[in-house]
Protein backbone atom coordinates (compact mmCIF):
# COMPACT_ATOMS: atom_id res chain seq x y z
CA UNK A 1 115.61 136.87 119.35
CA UNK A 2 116.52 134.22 121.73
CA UNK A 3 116.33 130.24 121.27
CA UNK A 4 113.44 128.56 123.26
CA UNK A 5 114.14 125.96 124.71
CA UNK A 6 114.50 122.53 123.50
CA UNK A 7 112.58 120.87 125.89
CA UNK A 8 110.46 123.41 126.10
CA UNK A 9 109.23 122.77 122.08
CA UNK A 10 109.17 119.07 122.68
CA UNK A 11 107.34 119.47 125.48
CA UNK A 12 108.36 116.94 127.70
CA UNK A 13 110.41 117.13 131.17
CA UNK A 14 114.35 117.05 131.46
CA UNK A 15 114.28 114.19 132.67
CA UNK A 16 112.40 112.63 129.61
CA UNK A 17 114.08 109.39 128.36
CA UNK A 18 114.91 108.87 124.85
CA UNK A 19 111.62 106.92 123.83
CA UNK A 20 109.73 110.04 125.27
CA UNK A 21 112.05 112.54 123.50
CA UNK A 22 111.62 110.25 120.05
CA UNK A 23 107.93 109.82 120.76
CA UNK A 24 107.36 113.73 121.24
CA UNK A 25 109.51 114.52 118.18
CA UNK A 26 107.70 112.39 115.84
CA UNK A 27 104.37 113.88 116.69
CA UNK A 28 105.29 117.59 115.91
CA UNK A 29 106.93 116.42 112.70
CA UNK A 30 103.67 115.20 111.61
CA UNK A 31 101.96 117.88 112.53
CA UNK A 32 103.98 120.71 111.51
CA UNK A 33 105.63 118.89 108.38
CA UNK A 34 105.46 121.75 105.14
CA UNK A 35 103.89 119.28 103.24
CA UNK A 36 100.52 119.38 105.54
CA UNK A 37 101.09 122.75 106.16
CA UNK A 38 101.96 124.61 102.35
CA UNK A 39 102.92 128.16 102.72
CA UNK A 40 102.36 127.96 106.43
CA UNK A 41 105.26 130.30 107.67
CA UNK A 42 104.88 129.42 111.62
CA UNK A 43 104.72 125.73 111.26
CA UNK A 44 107.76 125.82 109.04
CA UNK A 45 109.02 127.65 111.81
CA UNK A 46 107.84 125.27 114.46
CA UNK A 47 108.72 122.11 112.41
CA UNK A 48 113.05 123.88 112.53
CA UNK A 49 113.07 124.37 115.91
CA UNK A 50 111.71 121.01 117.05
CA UNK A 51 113.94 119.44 114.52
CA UNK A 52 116.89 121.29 116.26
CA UNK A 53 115.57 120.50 119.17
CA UNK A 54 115.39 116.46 118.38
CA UNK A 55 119.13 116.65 116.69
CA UNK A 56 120.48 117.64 120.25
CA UNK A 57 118.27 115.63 122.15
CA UNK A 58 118.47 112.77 121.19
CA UNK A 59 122.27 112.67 120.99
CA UNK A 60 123.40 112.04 124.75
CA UNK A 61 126.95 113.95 124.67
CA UNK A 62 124.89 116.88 123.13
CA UNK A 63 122.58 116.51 125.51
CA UNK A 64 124.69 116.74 128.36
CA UNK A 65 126.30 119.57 127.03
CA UNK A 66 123.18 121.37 126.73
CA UNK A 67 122.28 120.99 129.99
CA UNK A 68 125.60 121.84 131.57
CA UNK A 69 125.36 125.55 129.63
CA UNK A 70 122.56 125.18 127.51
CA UNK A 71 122.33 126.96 123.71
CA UNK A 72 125.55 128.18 124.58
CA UNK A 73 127.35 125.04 124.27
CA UNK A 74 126.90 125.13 120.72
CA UNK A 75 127.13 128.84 119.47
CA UNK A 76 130.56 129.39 117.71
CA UNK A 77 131.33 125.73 117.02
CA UNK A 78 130.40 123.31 113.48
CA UNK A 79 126.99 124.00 114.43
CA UNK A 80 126.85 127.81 114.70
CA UNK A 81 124.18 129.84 112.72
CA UNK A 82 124.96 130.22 109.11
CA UNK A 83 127.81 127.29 108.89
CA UNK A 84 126.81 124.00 107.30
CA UNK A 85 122.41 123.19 107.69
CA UNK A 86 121.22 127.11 108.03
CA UNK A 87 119.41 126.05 110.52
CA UNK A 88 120.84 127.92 113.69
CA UNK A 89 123.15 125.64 115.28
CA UNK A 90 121.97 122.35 113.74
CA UNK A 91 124.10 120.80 112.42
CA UNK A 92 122.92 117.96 111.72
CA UNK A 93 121.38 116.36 108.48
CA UNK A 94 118.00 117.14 108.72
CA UNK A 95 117.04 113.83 105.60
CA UNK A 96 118.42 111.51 107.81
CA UNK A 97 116.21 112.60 110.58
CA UNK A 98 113.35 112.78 108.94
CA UNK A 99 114.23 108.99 106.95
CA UNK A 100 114.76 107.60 110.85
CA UNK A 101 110.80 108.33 111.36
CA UNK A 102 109.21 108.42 107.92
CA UNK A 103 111.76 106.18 105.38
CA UNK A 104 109.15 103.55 104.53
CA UNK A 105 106.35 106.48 104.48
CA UNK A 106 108.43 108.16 102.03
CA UNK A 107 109.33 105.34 100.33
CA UNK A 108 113.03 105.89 100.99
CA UNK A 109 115.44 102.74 100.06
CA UNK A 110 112.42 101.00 97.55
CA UNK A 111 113.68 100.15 94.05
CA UNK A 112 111.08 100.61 92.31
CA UNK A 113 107.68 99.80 92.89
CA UNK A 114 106.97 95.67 93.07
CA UNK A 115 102.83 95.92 93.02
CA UNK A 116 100.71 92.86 93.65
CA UNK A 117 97.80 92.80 91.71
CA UNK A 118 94.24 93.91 93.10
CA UNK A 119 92.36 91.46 95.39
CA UNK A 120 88.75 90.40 93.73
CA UNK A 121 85.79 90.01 95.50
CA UNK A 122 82.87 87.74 94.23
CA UNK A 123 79.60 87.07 96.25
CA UNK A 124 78.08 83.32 95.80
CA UNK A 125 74.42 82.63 96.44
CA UNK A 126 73.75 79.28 97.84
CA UNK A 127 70.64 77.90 99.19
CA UNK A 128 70.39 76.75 102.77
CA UNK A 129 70.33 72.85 101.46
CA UNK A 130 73.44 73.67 99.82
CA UNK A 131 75.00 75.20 102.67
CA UNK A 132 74.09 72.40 104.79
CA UNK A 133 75.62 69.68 102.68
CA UNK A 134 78.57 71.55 100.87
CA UNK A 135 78.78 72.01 97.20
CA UNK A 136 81.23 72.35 94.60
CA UNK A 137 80.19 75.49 92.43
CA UNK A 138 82.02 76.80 89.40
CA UNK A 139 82.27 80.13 88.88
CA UNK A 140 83.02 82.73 86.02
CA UNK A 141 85.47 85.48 86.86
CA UNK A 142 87.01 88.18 84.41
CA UNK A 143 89.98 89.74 85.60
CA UNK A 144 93.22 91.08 84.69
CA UNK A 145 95.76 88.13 83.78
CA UNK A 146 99.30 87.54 82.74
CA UNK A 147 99.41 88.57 79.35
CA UNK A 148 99.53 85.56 76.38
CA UNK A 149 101.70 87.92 74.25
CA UNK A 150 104.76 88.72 76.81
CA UNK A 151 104.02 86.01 78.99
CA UNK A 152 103.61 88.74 81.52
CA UNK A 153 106.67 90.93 81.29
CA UNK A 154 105.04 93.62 79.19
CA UNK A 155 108.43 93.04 76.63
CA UNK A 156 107.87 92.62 72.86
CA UNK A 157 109.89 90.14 71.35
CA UNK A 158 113.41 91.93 70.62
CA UNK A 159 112.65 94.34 73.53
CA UNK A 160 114.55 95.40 76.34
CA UNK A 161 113.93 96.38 79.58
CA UNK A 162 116.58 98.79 81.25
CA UNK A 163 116.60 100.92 84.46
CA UNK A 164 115.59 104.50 84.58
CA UNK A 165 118.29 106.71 83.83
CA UNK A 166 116.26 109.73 86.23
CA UNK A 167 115.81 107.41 89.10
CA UNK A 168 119.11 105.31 88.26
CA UNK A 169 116.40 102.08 88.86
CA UNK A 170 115.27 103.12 92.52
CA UNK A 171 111.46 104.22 91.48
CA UNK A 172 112.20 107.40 93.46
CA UNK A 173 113.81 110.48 92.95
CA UNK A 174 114.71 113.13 95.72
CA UNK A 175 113.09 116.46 95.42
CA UNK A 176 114.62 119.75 97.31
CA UNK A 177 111.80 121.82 99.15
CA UNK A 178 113.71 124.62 100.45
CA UNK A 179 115.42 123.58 103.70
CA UNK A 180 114.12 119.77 103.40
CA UNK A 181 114.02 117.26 100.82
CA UNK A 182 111.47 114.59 100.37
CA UNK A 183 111.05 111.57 97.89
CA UNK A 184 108.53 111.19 95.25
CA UNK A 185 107.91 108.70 93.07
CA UNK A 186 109.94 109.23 89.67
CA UNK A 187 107.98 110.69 87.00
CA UNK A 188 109.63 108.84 83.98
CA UNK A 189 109.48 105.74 85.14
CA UNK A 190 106.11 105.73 86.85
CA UNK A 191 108.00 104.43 89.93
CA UNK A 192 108.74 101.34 88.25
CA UNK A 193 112.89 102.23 87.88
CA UNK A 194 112.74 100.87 84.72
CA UNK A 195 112.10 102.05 80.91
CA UNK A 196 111.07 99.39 77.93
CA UNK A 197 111.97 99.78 75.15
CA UNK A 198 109.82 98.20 72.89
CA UNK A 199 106.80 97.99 74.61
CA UNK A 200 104.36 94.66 73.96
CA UNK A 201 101.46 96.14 71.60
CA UNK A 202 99.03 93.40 72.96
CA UNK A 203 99.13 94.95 76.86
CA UNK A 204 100.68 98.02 75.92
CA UNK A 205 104.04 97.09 78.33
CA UNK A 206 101.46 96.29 81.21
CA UNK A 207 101.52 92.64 81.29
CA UNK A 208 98.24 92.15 82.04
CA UNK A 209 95.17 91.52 79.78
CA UNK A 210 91.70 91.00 80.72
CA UNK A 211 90.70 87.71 80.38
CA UNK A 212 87.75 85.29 81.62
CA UNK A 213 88.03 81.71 83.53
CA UNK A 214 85.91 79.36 85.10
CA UNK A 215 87.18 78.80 88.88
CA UNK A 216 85.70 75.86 91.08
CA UNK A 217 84.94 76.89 94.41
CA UNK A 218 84.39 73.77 97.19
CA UNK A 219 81.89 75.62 99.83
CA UNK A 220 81.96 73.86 102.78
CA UNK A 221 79.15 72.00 104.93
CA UNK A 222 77.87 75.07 107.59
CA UNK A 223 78.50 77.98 105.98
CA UNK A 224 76.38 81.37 106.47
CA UNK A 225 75.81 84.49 104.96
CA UNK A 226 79.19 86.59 105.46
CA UNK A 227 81.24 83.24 105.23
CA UNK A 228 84.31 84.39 103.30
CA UNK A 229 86.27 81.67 101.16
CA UNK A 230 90.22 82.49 99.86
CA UNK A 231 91.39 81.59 96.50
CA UNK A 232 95.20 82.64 97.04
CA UNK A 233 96.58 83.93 93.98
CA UNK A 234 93.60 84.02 91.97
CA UNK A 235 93.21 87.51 91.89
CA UNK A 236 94.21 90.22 89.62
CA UNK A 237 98.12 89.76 87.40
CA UNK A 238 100.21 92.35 88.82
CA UNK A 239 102.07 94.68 86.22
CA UNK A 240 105.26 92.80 84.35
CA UNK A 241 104.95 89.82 86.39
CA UNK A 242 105.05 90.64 90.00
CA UNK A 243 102.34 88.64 91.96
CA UNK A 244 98.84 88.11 91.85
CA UNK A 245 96.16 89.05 94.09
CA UNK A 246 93.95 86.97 96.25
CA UNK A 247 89.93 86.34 95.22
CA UNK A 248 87.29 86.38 97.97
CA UNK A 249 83.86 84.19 98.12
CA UNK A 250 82.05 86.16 100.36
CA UNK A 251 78.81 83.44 100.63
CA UNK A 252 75.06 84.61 100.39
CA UNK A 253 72.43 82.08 101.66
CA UNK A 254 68.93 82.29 100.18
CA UNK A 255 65.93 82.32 102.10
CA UNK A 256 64.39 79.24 102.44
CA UNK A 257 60.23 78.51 101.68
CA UNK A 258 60.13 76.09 105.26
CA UNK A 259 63.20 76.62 107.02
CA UNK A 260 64.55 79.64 108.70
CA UNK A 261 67.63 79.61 110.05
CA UNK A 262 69.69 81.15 113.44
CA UNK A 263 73.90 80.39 113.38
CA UNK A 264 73.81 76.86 113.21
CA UNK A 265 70.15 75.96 114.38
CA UNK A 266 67.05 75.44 112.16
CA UNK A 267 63.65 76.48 112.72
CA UNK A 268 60.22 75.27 111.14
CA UNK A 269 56.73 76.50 112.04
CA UNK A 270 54.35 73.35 111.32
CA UNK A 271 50.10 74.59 111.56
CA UNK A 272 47.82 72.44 114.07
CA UNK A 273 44.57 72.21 113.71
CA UNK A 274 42.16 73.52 116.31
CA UNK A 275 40.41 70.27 117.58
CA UNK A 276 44.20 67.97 117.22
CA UNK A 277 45.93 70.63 119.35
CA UNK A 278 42.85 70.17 121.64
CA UNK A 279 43.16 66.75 121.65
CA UNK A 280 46.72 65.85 120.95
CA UNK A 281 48.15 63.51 118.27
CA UNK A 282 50.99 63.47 116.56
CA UNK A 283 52.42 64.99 113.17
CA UNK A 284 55.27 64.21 110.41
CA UNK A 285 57.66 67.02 109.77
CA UNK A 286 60.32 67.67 107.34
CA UNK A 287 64.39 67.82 108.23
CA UNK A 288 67.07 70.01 106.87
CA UNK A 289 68.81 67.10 105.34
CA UNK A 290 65.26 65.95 103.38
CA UNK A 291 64.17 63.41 105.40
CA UNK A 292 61.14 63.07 108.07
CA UNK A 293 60.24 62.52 111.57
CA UNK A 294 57.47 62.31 113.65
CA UNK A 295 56.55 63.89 116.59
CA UNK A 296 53.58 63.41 119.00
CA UNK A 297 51.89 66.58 120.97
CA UNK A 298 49.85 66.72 123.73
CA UNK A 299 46.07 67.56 124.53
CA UNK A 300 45.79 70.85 124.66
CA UNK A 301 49.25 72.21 122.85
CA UNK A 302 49.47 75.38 122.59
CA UNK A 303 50.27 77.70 119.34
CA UNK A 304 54.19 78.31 120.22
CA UNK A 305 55.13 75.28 121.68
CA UNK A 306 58.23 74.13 120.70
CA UNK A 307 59.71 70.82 120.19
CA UNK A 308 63.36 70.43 119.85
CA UNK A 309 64.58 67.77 117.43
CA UNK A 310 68.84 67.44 118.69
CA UNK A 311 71.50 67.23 115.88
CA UNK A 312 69.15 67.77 113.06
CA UNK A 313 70.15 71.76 112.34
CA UNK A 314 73.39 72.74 110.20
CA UNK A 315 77.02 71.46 110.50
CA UNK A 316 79.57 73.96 112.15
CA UNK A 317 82.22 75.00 110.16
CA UNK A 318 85.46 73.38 110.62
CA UNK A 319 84.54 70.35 112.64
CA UNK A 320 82.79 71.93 115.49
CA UNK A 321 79.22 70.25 116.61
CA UNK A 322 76.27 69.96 114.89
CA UNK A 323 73.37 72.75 115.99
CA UNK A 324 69.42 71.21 116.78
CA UNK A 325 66.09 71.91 114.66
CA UNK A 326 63.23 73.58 116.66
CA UNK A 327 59.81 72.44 115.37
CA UNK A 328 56.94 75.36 116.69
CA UNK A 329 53.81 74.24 116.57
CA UNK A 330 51.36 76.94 114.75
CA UNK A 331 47.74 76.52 116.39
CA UNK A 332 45.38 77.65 113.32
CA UNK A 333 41.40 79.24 113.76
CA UNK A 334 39.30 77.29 111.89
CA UNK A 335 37.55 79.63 109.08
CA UNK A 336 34.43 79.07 106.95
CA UNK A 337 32.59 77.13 109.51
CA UNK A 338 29.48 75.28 108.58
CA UNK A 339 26.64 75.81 110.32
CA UNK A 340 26.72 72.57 112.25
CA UNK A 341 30.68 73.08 112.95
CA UNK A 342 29.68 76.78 114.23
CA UNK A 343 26.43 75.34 116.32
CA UNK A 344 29.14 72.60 118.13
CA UNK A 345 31.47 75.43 118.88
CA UNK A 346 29.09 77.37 120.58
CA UNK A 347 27.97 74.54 122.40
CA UNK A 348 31.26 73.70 123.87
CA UNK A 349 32.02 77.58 124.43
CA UNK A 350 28.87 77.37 126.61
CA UNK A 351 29.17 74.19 128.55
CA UNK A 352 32.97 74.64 129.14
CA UNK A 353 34.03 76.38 132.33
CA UNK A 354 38.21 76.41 131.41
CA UNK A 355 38.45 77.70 127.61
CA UNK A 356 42.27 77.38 128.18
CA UNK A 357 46.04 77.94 130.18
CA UNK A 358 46.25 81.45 128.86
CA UNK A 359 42.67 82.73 128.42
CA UNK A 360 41.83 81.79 132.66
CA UNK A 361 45.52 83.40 133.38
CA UNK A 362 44.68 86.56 131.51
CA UNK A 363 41.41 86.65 133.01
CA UNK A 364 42.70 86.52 136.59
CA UNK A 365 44.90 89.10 136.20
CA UNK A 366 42.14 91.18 134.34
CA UNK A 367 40.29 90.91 137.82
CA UNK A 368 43.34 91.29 140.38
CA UNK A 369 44.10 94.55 137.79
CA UNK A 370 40.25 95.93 137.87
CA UNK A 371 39.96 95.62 141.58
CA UNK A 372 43.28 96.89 143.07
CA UNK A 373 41.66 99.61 144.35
């Protein structure tokens, strides 16, 4: 059966540079790799030729070569069928290809695995007076910690720790899949590349122990919900003393009874009374930081208005400026009228022409709207 050509499996032109070549190689190892396709004759198939394909490629003499006479160039030579790979005039080493795309993937060079330990997360409620003047809170956390026994190297006293005599200390040991090898983490070792000897019977060799502790956490002046704080190291002990993980404050605020509350500005609905609005005066209201102002409305304020109070919402984070407080003024019915209180109302209902800004606006359009026609 004759060779396709090499191009022709990359897909890409002649003229393809080597980025293009490298780029189009990598992307039909992936795909066609046996170990995302098991038992899958044709994409072993596929994954040889582009191989080949890449091996000559890539290499500019053997380029060349190729196309001065094409598969020709290499057909009774060191890379002829059935001398050296087996894989039809490759001769190259197909682990070293694969290691130039996929080493770190594979885990190819490690010695043994060095893990960090687990990141925490913990989720702090604070109320919105706290998170406008900053608080230090104390917090309990149980986690996994160096162990008091080993002091963290998972080594009983008299115990020894030596390397792996499968992996030779590397973590890793290289398996033969038919044509290709691959590296998987050793077996004996757990992919530590080391064996103790005499474990410690307190952490059973792991050097970590659960333990609780009391962490104080300065939340700053501004923060909002989703605000995420970074204790560095304060995570989980990583196995035999490798590092520690990181702990995350992610900060919830608490609704507030007065206050509500938009990024860094404060809002506060304060109730009018029907016959102040109509008649103005003026009104104390609270502030963020538990203090009070006073503010004077108009005749005839309207349920809504707003009055903005500037510098009196929260802090920004980091330094930046300071957001306002809105005060919106909440117009209120009157209910359980009197008699005399309803008798007054009517009276002014009926000797009033204007019975307000919105009512004679609605009312206009009600009549521009009725008699369009």
């Amino acid at each position: 059966m004759a060779k396709r050509d090499y191009y022709e499996i990359l897909s890409v032109d002649r003229k393809a540079d080597a980025g293009t070549i490298k780029s189009a190689y990598r992307k039909l190892a992936m795909k066609h790799h046996p170990d995302k396709n098991p038992g899958d004759k044709k994409a072993e198939t596929l994954f040889k030729e582009a191989t080949e394909a890449y091996e000559i490629l890539k290499d500019e003499e053997k380029r060349s070569a190729y196309d001065r006479f094409g598969h020709a160039a290499f057909e009774g030579g060191s890379g002829s069928q059935g001398q050296g790979s087996g894989f039809g005039g490759f001769s190259g080493n197909f682990s070293d290809i694969f290691d130039e795309f996929f080493g770190d993937v594979m885990g190819g060079g490690s010695q043994g695995k060095q893990n960090r330990g687990a990141d925490l997360r913990y989720d702090l409620d604070v109320s919105l007076e706290e998170a406008y003047s900053g608080i230090q809170k104390e917090i309990p956390i149980t986690t996994a910690g160096k162990c008091d026994s080993c002091q963290g190297s998972g080594v009983s006293k008299g115990g020894r720790v030596n390397n792996c005599g499968t992996c030779a200390g590397r973590g890793r040991v290289r398996v033969q899949q038919g044509f290709f090898a691959v590296e998987r983490e050793c077996n004996a070792c757990n992919g530590e590349g080391q064996i103790i000897s005499d474990p410690c019977m307190t952490c059973r060799g792991n050097g970590v122990q659960n333990k609780t502790k009391k962490l104080s956490v300065n939340v700053p002046p501004g923060v909002d919900n989703g605000t995420r704080i970074r204790l560095s190291g304060e995570g989980e002990s990583g196995p035999r003393g490798s590092g520690s993980g990181d702990l995350y404050i992610f900060v919830q605020v608490r609704l507030h009874n007065i206050f509500s509350r938009e990024a860094k500005d404060i809002y506060c609905q304060v109730p009018i009374d029907m016959p102040s609005a109509a008649l103005g005066g003026s009104l104390e209201v609270p502030t963020i930081d538990g203090g009070r102002l006073k503010i004077n409305y108009d005749p005839g304020t309207q349920s809504g208005k707003r009055f903005r109070l500037r510098g009196k919402g929260m802090p920004g984070l980091r330094g930046s400026s300071r957001g306002d407080a809105y005060v919106e003024a909440l117009v209120e019915t009157p209910v359980n009228l009197t008699k005399k209180q309803k008798d007054l109302l009517k009276e002014f209902s009926l000797e009033g022409k204007s019975k307000g800004p919105q009512t004679d606006s609605f009312s206009e359009k009600l009549k521009r709207f009725w008699n369009r026609s």
